[in-house]
C-alpha atoms as a PDB file:
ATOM      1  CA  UNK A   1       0.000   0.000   0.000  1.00  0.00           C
ATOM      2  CA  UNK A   2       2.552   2.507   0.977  1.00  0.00           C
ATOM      3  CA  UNK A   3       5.111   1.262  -1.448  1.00  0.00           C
ATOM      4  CA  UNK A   4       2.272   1.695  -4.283  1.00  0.00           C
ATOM      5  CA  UNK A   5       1.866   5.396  -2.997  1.00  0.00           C
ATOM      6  CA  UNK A   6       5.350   6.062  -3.343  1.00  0.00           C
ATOM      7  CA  UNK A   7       5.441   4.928  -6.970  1.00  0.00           C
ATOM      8  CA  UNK A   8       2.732   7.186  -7.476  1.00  0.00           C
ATOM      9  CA  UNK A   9       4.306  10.316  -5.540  1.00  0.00           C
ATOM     10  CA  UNK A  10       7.395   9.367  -7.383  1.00  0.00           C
ATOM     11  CA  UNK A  11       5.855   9.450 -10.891  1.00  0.00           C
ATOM     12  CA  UNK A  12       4.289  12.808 -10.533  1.00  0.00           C
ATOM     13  CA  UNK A  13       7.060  14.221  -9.761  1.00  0.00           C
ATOM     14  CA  UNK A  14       9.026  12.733 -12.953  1.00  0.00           C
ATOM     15  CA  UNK A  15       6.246  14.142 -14.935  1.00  0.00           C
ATOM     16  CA  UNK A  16       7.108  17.470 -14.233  1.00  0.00           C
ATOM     17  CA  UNK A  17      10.825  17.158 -15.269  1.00  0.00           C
ATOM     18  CA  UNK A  18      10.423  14.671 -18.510  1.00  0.00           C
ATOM     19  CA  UNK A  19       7.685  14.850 -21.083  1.00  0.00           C
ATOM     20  CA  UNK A  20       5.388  11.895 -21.497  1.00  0.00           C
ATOM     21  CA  UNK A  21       7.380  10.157 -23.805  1.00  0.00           C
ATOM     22  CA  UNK A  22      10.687  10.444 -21.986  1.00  0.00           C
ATOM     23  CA  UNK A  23       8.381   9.241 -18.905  1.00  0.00           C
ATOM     24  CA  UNK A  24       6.977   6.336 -20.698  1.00  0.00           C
ATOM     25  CA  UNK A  25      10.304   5.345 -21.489  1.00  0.00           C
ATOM     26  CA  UNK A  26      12.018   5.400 -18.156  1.00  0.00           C
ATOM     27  CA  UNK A  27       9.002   3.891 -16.345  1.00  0.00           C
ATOM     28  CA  UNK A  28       9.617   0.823 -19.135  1.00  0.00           C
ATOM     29  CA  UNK A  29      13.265   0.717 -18.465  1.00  0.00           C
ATOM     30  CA  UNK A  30      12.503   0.367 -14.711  1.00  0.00           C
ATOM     31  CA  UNK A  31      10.191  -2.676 -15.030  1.00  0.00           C
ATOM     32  CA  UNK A  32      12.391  -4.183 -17.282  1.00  0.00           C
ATOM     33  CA  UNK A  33      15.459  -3.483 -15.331  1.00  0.00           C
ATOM     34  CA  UNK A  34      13.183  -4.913 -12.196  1.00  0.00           C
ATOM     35  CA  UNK A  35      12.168  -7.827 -13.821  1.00  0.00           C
ATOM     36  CA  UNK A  36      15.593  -8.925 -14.676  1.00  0.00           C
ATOM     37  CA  UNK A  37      17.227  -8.257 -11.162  1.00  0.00           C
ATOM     38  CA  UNK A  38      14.164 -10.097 -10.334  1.00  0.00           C
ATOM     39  CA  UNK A  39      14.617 -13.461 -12.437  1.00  0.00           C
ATOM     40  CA  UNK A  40      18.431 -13.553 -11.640  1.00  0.00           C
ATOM     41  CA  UNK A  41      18.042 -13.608  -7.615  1.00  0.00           C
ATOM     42  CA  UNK A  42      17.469 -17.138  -5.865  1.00  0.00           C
ATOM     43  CA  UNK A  43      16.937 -18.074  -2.890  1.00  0.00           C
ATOM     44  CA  UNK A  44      19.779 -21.020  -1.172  1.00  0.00           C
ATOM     45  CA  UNK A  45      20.196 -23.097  -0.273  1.00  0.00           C
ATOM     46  CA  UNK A  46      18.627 -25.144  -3.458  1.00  0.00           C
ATOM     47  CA  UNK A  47      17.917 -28.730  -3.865  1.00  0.00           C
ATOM     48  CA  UNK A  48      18.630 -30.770  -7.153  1.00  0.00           C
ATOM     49  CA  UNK A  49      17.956 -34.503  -7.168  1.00  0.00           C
ATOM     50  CA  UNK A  50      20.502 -36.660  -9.275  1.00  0.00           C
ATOM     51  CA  UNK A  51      19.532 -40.478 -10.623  1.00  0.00           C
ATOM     52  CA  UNK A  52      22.541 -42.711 -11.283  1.00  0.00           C
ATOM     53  CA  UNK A  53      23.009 -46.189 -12.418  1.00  0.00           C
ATOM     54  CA  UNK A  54      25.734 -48.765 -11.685  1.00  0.00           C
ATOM     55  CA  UNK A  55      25.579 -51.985 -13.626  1.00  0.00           C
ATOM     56  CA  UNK A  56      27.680 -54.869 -12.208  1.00  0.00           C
ATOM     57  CA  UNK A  57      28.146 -58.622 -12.463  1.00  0.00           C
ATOM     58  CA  UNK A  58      28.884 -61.542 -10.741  1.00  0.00           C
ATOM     59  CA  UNK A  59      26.090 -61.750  -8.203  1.00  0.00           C
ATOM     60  CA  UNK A  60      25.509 -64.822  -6.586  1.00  0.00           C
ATOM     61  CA  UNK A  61      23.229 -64.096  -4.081  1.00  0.00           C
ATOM     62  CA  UNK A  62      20.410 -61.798  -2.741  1.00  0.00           C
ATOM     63  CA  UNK A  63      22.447 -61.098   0.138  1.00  0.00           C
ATOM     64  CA  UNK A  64      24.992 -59.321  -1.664  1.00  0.00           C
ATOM     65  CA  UNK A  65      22.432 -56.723  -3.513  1.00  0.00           C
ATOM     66  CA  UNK A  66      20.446 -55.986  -0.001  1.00  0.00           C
ATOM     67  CA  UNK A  67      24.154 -54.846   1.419  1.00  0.00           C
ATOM     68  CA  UNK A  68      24.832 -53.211  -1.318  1.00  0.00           C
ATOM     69  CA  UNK A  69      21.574 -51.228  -1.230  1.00  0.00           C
ATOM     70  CA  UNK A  70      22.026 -50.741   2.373  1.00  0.00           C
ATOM     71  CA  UNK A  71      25.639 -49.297   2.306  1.00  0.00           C
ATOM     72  CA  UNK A  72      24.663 -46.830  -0.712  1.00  0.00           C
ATOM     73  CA  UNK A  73      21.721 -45.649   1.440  1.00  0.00           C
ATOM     74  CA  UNK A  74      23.671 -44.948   3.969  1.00  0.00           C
ATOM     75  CA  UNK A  75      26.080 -42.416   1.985  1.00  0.00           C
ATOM     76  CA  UNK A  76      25.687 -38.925   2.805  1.00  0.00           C
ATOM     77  CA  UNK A  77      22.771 -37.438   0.237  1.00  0.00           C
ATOM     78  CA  UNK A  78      21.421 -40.564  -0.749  1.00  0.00           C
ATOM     79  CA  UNK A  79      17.568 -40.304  -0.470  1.00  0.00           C
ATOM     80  CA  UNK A  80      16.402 -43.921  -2.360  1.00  0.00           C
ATOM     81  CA  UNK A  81      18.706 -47.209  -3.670  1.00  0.00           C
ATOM     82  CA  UNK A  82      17.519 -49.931  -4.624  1.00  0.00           C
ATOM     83  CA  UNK A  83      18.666 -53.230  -6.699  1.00  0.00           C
ATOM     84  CA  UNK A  84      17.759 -55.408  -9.750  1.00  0.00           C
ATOM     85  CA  UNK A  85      19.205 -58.874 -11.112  1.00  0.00           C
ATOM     86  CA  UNK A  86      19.139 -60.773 -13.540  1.00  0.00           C
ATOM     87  CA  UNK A  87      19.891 -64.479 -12.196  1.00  0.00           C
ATOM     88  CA  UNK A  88      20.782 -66.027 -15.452  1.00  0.00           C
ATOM     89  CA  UNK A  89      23.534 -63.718 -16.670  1.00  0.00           C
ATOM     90  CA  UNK A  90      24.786 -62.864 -12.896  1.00  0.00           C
ATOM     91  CA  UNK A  91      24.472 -59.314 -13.931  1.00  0.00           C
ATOM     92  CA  UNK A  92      22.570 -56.842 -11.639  1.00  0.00           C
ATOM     93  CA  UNK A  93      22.027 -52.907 -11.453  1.00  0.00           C
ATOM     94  CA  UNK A  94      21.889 -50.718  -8.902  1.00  0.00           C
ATOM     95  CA  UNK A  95      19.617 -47.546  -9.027  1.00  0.00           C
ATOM     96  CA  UNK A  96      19.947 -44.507  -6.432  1.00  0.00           C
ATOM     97  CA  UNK A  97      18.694 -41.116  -6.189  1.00  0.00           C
ATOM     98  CA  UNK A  98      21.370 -38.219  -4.623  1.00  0.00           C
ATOM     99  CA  UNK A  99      20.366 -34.652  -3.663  1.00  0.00           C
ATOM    100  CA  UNK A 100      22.767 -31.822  -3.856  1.00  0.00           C
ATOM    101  CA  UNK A 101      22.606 -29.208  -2.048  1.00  0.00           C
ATOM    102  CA  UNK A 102      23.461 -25.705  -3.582  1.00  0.00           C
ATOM    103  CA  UNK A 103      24.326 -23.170  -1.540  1.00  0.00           C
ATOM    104  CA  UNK A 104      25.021 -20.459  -3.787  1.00  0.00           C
ATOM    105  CA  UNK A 105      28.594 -20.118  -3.215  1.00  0.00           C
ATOM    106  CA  UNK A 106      31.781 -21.945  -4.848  1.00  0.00           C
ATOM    107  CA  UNK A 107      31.604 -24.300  -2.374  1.00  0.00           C
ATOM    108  CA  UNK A 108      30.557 -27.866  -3.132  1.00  0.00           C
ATOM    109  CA  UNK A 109      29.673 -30.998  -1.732  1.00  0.00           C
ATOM    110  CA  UNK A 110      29.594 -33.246  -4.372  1.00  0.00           C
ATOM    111  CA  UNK A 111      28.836 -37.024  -3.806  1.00  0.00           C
ATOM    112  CA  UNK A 112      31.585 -39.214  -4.019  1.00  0.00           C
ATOM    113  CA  UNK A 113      30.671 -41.765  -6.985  1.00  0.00           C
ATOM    114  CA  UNK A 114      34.155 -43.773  -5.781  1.00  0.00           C
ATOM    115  CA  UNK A 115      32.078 -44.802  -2.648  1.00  0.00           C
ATOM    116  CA  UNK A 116      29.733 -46.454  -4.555  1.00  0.00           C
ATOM    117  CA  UNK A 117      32.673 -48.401  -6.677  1.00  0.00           C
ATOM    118  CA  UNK A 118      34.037 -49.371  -3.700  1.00  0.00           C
ATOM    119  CA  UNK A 119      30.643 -50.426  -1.948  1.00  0.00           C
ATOM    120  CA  UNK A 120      30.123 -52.967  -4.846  1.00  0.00           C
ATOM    121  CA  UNK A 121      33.615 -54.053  -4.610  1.00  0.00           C
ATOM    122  CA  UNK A 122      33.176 -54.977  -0.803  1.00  0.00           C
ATOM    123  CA  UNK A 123      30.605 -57.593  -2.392  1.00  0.00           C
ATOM    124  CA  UNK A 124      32.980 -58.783  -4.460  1.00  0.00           C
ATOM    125  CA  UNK A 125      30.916 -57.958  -7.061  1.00  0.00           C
ATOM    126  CA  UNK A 126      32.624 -56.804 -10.360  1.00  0.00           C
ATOM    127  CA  UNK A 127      31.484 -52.783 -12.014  1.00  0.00           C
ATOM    128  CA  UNK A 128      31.037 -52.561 -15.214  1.00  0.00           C
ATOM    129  CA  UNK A 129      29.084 -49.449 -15.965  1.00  0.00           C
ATOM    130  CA  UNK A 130      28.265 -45.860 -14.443  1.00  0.00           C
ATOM    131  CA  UNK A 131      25.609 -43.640 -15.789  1.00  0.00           C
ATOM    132  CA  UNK A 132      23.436 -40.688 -15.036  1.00  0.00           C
ATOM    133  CA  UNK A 133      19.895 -41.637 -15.650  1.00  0.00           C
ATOM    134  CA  UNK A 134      18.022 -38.894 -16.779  1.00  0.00           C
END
């Protein structure tokens, strides 16, 4: 309410130094120059969910998948892993979901995709491939 008053105080008084075009102008130039400050602010920190993919082989039993899903759980900004097999080839996947949090500086905590290597390793389970599933 008041700030609306003082837009309208503040436009009289540019009426009376700049003529109606020159106004129209530099009240167009403000909103655009408002809306673009506007659009490039944001507010941190910010959350952006991640979904990767690790295909491995050599699984043997279900043991060895629910440990693996387990240990990736348990890594610092996993929010969801979980495993599928296929018996007959010994080949499995693993699917997880990692949120990183942006906090607007240069700062970064980035999850550590060698954890999850090594977590498949401990099963003595074999990697074969990494991907980011879109």
């Amino acid at each position: 309410e008041n700030i609306c008053l003082l837009v309208f105080h503040f436009s009289v008084i540019l009426l009376k130094f700049f003529s109606m075009k020159q106004f129209l102008f530099l009240m167009l130039l403000l909103t655009f120059v408002s809306f673009c400050a506007k659009s490039q602010t944001q507010t941190y920190p910010q959350k952006q969910s991640h979904t990767y993919t690790y295909t491995f082989e050599n699984v043997v039993s279900q043991t060895q998948l629910d440990n693996l899903a387990e240990k990736i759980m348990n890594m610092k900004n996993v929010t969801d892993a979980k495993t599928i097999c296929k018996w007959e080839s010994g080949k499995g996947q693993v699917i997880f979901m990692v949120d990183e949090i942006i906090t607007g500086t240069e700062e970064r905590d980035d999850f550590d995709m060698t954890m999850v290597k090594q977590a498949i390793i401990e099963q003595q389970l074999s990697p074969i491939d990494f991907k980011v599933k879109e």
